[in-house]
N, C-alpha and C. Protein backbone atom coordinates (compact mmCIF):
# COMPACT_ATOMS: atom_id res chain seq x y z
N UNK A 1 0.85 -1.18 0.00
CA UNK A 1 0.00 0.00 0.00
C UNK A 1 0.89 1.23 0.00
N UNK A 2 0.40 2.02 -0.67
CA UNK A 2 1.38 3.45 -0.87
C UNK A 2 0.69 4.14 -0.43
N UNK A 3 0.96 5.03 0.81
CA UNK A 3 0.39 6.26 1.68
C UNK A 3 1.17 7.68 1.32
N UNK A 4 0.74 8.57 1.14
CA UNK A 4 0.76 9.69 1.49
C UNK A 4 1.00 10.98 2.30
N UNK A 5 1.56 11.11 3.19
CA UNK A 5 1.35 12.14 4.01
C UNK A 5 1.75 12.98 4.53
N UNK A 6 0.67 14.24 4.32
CA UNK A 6 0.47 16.08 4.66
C UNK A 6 0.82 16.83 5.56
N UNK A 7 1.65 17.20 6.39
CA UNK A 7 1.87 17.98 7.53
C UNK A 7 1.42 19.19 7.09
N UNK A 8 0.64 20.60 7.28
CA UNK A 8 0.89 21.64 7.29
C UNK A 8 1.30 22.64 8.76
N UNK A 9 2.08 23.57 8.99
CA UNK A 9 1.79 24.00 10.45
C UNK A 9 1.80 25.59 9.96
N UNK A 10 1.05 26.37 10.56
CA UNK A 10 0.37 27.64 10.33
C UNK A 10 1.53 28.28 11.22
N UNK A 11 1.13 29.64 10.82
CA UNK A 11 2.01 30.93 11.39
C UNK A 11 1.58 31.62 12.95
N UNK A 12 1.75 32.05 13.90
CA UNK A 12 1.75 32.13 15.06
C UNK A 12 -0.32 33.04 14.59
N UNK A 13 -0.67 33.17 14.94
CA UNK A 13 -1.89 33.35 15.37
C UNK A 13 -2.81 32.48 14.88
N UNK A 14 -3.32 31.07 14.18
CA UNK A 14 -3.88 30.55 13.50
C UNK A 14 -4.12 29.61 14.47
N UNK A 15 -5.70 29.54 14.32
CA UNK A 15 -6.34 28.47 15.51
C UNK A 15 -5.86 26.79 15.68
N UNK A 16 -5.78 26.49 14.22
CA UNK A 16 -5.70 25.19 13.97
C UNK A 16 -3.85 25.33 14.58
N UNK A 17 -3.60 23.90 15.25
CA UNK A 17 -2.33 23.53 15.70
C UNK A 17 -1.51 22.94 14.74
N UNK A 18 -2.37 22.07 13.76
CA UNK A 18 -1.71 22.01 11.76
C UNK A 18 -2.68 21.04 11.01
N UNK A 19 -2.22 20.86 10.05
CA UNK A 19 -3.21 20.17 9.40
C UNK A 19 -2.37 18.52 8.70
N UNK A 20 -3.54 17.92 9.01
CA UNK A 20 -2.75 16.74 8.21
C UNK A 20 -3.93 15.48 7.27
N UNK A 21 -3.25 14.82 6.54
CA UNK A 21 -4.34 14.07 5.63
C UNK A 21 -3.44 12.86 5.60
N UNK A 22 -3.29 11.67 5.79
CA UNK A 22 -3.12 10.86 5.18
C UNK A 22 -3.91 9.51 4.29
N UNK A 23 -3.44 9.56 3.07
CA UNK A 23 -4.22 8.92 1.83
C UNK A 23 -3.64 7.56 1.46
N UNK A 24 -4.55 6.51 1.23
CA UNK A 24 -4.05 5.63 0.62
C UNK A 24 -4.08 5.95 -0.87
N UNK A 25 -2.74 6.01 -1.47
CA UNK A 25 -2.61 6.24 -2.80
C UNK A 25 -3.59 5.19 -4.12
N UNK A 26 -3.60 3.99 -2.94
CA UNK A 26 -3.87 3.60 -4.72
C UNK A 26 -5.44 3.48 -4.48
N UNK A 27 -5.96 3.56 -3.49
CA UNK A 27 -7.77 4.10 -3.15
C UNK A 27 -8.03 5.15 -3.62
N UNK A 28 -7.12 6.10 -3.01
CA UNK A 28 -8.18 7.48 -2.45
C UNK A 28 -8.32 7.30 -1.01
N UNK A 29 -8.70 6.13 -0.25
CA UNK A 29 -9.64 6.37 0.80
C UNK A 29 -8.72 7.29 1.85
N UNK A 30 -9.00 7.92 2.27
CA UNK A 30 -8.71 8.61 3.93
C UNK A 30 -8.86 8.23 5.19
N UNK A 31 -7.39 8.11 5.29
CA UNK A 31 -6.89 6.77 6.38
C UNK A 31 -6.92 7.81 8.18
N UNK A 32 -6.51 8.79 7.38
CA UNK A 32 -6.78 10.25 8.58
C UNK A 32 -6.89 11.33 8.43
N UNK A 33 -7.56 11.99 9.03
CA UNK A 33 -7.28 13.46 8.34
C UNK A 33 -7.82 14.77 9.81
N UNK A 34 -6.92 15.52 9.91
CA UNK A 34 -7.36 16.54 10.92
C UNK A 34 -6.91 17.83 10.81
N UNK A 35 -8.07 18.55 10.14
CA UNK A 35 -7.53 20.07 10.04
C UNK A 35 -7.26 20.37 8.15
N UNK A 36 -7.58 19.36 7.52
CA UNK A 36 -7.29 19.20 6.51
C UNK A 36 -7.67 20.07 5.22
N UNK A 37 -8.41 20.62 6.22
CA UNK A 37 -9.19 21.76 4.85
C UNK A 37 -8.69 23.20 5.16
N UNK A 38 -8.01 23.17 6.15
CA UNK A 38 -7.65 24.59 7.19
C UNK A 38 -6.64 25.27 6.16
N UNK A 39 -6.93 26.38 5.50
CA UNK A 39 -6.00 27.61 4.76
C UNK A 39 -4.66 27.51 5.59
N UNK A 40 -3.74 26.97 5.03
CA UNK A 40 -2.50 27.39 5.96
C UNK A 40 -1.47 27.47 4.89
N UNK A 41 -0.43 28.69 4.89
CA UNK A 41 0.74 28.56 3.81
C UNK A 41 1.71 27.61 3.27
N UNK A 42 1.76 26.68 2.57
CA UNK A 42 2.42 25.53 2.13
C UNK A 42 3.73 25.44 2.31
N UNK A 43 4.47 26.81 1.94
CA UNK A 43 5.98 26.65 1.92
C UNK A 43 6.26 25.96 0.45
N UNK A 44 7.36 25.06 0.98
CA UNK A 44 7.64 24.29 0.05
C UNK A 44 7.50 23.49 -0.58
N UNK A 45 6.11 23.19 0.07
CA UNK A 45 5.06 21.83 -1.18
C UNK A 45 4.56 22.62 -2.09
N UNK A 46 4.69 24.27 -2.35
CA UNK A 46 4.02 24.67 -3.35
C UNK A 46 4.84 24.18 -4.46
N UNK A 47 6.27 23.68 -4.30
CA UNK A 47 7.09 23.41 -5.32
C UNK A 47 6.45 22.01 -6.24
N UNK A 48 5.71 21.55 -5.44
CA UNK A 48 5.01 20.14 -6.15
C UNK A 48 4.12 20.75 -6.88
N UNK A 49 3.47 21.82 -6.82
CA UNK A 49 2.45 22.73 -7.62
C UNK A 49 3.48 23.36 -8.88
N UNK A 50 4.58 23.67 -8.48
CA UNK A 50 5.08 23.93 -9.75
C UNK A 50 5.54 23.23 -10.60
N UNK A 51 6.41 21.85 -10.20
CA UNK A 51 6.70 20.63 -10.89
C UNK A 51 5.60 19.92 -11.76
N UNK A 52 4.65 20.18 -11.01
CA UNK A 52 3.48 19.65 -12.12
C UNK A 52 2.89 20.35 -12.88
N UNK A 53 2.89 21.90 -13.01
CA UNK A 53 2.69 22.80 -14.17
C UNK A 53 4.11 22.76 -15.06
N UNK A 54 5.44 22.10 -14.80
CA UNK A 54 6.45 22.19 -15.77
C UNK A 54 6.51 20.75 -16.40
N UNK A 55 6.45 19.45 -15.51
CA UNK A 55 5.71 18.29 -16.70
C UNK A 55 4.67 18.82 -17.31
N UNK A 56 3.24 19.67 -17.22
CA UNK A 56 2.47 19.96 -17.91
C UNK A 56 3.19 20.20 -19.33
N UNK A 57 4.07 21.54 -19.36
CA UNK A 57 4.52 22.35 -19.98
C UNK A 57 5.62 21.37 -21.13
N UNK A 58 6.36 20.39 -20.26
CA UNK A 58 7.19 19.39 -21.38
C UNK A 58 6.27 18.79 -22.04
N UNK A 59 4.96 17.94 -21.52
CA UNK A 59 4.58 17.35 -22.41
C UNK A 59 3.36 17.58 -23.57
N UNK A 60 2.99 19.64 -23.36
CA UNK A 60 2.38 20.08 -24.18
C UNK A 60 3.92 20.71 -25.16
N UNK A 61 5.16 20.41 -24.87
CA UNK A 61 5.88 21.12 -26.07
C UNK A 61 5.89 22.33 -26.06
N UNK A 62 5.43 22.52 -24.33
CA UNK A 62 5.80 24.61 -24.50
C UNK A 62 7.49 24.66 -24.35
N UNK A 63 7.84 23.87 -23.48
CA UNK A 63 9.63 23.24 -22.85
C UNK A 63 10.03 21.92 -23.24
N UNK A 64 11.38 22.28 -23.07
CA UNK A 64 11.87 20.80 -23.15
C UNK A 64 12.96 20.54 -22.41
N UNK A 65 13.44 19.20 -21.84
CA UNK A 65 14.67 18.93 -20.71
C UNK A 65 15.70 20.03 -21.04
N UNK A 66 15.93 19.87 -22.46
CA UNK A 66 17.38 20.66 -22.86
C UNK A 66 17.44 21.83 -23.11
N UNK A 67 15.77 22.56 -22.67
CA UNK A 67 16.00 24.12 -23.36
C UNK A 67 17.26 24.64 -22.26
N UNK A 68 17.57 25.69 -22.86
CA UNK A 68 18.39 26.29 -21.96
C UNK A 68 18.28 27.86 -21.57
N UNK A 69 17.62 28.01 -20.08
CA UNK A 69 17.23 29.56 -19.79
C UNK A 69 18.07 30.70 -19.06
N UNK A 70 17.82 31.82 -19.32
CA UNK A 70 18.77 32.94 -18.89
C UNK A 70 18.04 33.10 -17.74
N UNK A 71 18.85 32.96 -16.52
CA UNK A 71 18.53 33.44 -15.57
C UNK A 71 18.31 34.75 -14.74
N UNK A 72 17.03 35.52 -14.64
CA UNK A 72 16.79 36.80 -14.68
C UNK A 72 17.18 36.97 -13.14
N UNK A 73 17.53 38.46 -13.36
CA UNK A 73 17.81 39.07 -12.08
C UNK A 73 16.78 38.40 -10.91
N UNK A 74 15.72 38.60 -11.00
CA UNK A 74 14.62 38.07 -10.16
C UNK A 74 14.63 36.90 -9.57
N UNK A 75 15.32 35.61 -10.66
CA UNK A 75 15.35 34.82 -9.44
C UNK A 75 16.83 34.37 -9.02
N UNK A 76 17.26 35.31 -9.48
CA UNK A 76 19.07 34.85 -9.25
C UNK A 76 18.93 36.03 -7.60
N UNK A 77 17.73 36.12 -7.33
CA UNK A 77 18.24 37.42 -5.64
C UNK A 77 16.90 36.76 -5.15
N UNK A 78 16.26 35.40 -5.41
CA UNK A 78 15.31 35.06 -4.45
C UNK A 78 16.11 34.23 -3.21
N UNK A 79 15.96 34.20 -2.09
CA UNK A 79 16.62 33.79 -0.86
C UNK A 79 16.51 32.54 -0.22
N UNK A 80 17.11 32.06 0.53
CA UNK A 80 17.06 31.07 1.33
C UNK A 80 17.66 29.77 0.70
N UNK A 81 17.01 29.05 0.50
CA UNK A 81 17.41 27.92 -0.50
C UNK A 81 17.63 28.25 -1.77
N UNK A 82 18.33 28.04 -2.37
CA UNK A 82 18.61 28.95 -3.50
C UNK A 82 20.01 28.15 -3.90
N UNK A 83 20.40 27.69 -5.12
CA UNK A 83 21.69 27.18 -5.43
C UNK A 83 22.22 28.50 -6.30
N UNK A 84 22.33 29.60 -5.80
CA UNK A 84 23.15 30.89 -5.81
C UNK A 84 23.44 31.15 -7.16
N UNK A 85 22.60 31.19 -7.95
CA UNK A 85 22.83 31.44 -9.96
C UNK A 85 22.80 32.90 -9.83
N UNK A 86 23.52 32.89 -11.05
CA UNK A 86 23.67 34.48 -11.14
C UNK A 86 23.35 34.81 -12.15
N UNK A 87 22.38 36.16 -12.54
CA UNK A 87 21.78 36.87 -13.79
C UNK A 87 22.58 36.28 -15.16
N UNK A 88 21.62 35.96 -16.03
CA UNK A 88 22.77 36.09 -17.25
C UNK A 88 23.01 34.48 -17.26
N UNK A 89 22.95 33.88 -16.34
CA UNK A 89 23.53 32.60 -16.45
C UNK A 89 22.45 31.28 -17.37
N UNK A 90 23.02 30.74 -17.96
CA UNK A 90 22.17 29.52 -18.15
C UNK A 90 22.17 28.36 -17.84
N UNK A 91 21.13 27.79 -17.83
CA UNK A 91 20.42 26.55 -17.60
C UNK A 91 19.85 25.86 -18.05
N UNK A 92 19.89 24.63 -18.15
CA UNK A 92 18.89 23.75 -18.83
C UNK A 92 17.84 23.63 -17.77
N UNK A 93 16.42 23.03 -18.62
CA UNK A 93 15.11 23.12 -17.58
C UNK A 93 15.44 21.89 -17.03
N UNK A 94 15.69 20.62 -17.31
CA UNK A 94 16.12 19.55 -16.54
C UNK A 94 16.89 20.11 -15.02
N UNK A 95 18.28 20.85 -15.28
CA UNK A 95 18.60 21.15 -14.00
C UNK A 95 17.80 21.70 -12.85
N UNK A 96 17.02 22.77 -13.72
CA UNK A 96 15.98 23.51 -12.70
C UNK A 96 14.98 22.60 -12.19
N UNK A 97 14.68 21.67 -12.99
CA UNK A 97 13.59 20.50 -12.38
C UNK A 97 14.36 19.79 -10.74
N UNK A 98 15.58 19.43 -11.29
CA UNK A 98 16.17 18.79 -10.07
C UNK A 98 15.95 19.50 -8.97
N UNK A 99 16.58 21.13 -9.31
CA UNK A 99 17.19 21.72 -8.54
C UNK A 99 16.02 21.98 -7.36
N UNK A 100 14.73 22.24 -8.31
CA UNK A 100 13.53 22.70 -7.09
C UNK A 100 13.04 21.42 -6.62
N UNK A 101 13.32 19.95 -7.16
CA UNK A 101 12.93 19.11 -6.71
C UNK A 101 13.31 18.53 -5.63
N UNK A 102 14.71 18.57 -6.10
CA UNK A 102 15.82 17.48 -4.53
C UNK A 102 16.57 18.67 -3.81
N UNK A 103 16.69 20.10 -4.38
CA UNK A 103 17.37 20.80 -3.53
C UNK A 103 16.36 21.90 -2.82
N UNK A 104 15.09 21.90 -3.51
CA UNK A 104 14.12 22.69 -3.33
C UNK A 104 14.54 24.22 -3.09
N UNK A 105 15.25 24.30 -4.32
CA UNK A 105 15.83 25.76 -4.59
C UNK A 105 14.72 27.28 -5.48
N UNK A 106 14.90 27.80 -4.55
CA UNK A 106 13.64 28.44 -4.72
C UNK A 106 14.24 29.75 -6.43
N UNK A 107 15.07 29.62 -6.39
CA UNK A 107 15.58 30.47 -7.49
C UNK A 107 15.38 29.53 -8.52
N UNK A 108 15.81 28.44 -8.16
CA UNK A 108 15.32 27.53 -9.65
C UNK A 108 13.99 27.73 -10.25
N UNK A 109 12.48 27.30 -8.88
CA UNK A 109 11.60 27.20 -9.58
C UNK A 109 11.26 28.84 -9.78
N UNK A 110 11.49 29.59 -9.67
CA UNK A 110 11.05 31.23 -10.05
C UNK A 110 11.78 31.18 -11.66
N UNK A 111 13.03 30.53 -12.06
CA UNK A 111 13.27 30.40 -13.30
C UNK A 111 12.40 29.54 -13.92
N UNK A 112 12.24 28.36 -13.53
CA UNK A 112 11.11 27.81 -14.20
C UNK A 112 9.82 28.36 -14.77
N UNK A 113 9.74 29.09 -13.22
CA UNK A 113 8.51 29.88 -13.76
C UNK A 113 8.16 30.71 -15.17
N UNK A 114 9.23 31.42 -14.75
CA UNK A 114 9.67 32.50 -15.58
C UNK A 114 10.17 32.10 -17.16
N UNK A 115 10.48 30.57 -17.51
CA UNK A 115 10.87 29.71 -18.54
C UNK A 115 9.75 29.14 -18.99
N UNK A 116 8.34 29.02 -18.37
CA UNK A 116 7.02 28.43 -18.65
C UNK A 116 6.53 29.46 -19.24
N UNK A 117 6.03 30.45 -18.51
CA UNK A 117 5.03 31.64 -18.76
C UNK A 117 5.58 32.92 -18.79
N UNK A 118 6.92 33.32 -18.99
CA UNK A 118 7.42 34.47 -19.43
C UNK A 118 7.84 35.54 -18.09
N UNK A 119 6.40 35.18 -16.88
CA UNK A 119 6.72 35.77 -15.43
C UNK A 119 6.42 35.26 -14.97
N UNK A 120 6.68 35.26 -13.39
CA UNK A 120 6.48 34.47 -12.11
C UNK A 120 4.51 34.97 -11.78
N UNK A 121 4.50 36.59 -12.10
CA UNK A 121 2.92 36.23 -12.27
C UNK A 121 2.20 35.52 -13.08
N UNK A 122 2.36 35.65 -14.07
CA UNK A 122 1.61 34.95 -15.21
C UNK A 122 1.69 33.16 -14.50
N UNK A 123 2.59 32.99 -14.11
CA UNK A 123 2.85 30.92 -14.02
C UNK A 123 1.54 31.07 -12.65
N UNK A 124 1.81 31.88 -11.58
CA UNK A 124 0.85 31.77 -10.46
C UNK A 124 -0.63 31.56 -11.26
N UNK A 125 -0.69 32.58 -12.28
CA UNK A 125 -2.17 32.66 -12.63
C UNK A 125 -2.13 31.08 -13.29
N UNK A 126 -1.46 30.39 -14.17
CA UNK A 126 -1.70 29.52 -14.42
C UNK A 126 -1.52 28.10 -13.48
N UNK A 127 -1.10 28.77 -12.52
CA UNK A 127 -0.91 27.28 -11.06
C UNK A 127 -2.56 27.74 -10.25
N UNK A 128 -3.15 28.93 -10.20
CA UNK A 128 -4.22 28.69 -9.98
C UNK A 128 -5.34 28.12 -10.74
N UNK A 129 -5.06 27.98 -12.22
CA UNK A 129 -5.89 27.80 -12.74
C UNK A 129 -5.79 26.19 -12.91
N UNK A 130 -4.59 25.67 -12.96
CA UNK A 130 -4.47 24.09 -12.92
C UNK A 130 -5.25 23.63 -11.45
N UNK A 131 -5.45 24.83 -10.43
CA UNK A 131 -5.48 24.02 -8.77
C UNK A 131 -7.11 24.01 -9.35
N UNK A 132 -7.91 24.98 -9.93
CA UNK A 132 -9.53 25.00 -10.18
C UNK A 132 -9.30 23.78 -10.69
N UNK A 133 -8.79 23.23 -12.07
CA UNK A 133 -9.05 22.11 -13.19
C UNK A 133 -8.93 20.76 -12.21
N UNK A 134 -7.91 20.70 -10.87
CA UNK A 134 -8.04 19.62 -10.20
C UNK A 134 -9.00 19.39 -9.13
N UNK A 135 -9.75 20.58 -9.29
CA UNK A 135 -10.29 20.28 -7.99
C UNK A 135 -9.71 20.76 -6.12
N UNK A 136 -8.91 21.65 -6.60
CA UNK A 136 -8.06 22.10 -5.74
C UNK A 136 -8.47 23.47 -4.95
N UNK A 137 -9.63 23.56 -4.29
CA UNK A 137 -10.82 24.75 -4.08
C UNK A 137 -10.48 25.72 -3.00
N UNK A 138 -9.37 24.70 -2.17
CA UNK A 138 -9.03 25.74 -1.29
C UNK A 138 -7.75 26.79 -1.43
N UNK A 139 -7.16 26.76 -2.67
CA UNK A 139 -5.49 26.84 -2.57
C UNK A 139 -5.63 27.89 -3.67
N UNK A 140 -4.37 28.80 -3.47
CA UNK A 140 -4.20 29.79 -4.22
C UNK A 140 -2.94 30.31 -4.10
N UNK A 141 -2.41 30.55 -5.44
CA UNK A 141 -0.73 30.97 -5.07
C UNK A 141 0.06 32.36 -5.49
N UNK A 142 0.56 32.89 -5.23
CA UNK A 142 1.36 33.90 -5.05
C UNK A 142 2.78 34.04 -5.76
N UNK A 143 3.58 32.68 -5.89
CA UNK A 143 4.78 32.82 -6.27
C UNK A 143 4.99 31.05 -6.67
N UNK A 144 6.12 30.84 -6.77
CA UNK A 144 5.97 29.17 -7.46
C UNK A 144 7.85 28.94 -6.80
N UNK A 145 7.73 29.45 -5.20
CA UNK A 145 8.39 28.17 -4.87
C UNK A 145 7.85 27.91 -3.31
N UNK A 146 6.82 29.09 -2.80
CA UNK A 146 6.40 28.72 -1.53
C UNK A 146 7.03 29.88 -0.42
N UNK A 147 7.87 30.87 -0.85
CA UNK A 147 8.44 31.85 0.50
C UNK A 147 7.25 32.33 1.15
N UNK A 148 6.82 32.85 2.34
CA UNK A 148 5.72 33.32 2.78
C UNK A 148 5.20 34.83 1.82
N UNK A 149 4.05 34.89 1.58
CA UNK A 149 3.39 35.88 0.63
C UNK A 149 1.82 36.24 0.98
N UNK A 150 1.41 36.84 1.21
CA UNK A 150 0.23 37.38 1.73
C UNK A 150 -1.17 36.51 0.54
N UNK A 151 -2.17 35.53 0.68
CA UNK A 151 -2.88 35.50 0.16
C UNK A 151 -1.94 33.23 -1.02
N UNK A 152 -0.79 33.55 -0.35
CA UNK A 152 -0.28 32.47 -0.94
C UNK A 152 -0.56 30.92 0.50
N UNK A 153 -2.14 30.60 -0.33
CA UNK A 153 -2.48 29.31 0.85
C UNK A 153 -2.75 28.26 -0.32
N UNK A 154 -2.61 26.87 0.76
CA UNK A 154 -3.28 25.19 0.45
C UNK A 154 -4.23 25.02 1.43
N UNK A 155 -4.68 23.62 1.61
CA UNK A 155 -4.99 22.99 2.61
C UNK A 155 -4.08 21.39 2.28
N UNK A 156 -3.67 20.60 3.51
CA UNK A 156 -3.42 19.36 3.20
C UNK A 156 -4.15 18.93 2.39
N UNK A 157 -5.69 18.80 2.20
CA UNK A 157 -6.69 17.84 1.62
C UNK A 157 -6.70 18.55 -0.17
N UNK A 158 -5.85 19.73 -0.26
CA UNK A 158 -5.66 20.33 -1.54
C UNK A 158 -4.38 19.52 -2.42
N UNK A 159 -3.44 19.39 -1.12
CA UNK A 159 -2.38 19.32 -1.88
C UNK A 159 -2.38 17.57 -1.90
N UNK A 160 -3.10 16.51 -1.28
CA UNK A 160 -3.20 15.46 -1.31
C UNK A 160 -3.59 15.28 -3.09
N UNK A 161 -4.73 16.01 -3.18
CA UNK A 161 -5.31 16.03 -4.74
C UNK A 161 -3.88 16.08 -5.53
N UNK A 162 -3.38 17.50 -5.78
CA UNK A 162 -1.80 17.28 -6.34
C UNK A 162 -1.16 16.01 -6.33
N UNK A 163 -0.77 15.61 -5.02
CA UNK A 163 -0.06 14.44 -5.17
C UNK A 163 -0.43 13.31 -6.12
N UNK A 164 -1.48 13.04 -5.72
CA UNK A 164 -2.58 11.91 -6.51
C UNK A 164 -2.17 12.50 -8.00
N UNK A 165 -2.66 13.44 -8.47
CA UNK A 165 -2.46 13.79 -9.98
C UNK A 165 -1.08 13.72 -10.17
N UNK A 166 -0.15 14.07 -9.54
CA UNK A 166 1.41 14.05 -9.53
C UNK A 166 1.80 12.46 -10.26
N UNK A 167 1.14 11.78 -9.03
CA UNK A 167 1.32 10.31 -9.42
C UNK A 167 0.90 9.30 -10.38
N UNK A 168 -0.36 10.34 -10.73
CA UNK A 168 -1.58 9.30 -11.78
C UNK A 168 -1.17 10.02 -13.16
N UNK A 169 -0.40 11.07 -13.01
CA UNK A 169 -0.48 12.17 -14.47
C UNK A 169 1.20 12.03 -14.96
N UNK A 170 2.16 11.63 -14.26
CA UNK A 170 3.53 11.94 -14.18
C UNK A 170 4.15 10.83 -12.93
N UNK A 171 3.69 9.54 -13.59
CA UNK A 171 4.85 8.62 -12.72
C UNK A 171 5.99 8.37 -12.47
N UNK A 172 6.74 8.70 -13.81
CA UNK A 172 7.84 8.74 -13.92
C UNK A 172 8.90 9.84 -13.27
């Protein structure tokens, strides 16, 4: 059996203590769940929201592993996790896939972004519009790697949906 599972924990005034879902993957059914619908900021699972708008993007032929992108000022000065690229530099989208995947480098996926849809707004508008097409009712995003942002929320029971599509849409 392949399970699933959601931690979220909210920012100092938020009632809920966190939220969590765990799913049996190959059901659906809901093995637990508490708090699961509760608005709380994702962080860095929004990066699973962006990984699956950039498989979108390879396998409609907007990208491809080997394009290779200039890295804009914008996300060569986003912070924290960050594998430290500098303006001007290039990349293949494969690296950036890794990079926000296993290093969860937040400059990567803002290039990604920015390599999908031209800006980091434009990709949000289209990561909200993939979260409507899944069924994803509570969640809404702000930026595409997860730093805290006013109005940038999930719920566990949102991002469980993701996963599931992650897995059923992009196994590989």
């Amino acid at each position: 059996i392949l399970a699933f599972i959601l931690f979220f924990f909210p920012f100092a005034g938020l009632t809920a203590p966190y939220s969590a879902i765990v799913i049996d993957a190959d059901t659906g059914k809901v093995l637990h769940s508490e708090n699961s619908n509760t608005r709380l900021h994702p962080a860095g699972l929004t990066k699973l929201a962006t990984l699956y708008m950039a498989f979108e993007a390879i396998a409609a032929g907007e990208v491809s592993l080997d394009d290779k992108v200039r890295i804009s000022a914008n996300a060569a000065s986003e912070p924290i996790a960050a594998l430290g690229m500098r303006e001007g530099q290039r990349v293949t989208i494969k690296d950036l896939l890794q990079a926000s995947a296993i290093k969860g480098a937040n400059d990567a996926s803002t290039a990604l972004a920015e390599a999908i849809s031209g800006s980091e707004l434009a990709f949000t508008k289209r990561l909200d519009e993939m979260a409507e097409r899944l069924g994803m009712s509570r969640s809404s995003f702000m930026n595409a790697h997860g730093l805290t942002e006013k109005g940038h929320l999930s719920t566990a029971a949102d991002t469980a949906i993701l996963m599931a599509a992650l897995i059923k849409k992009f196994p590989e």
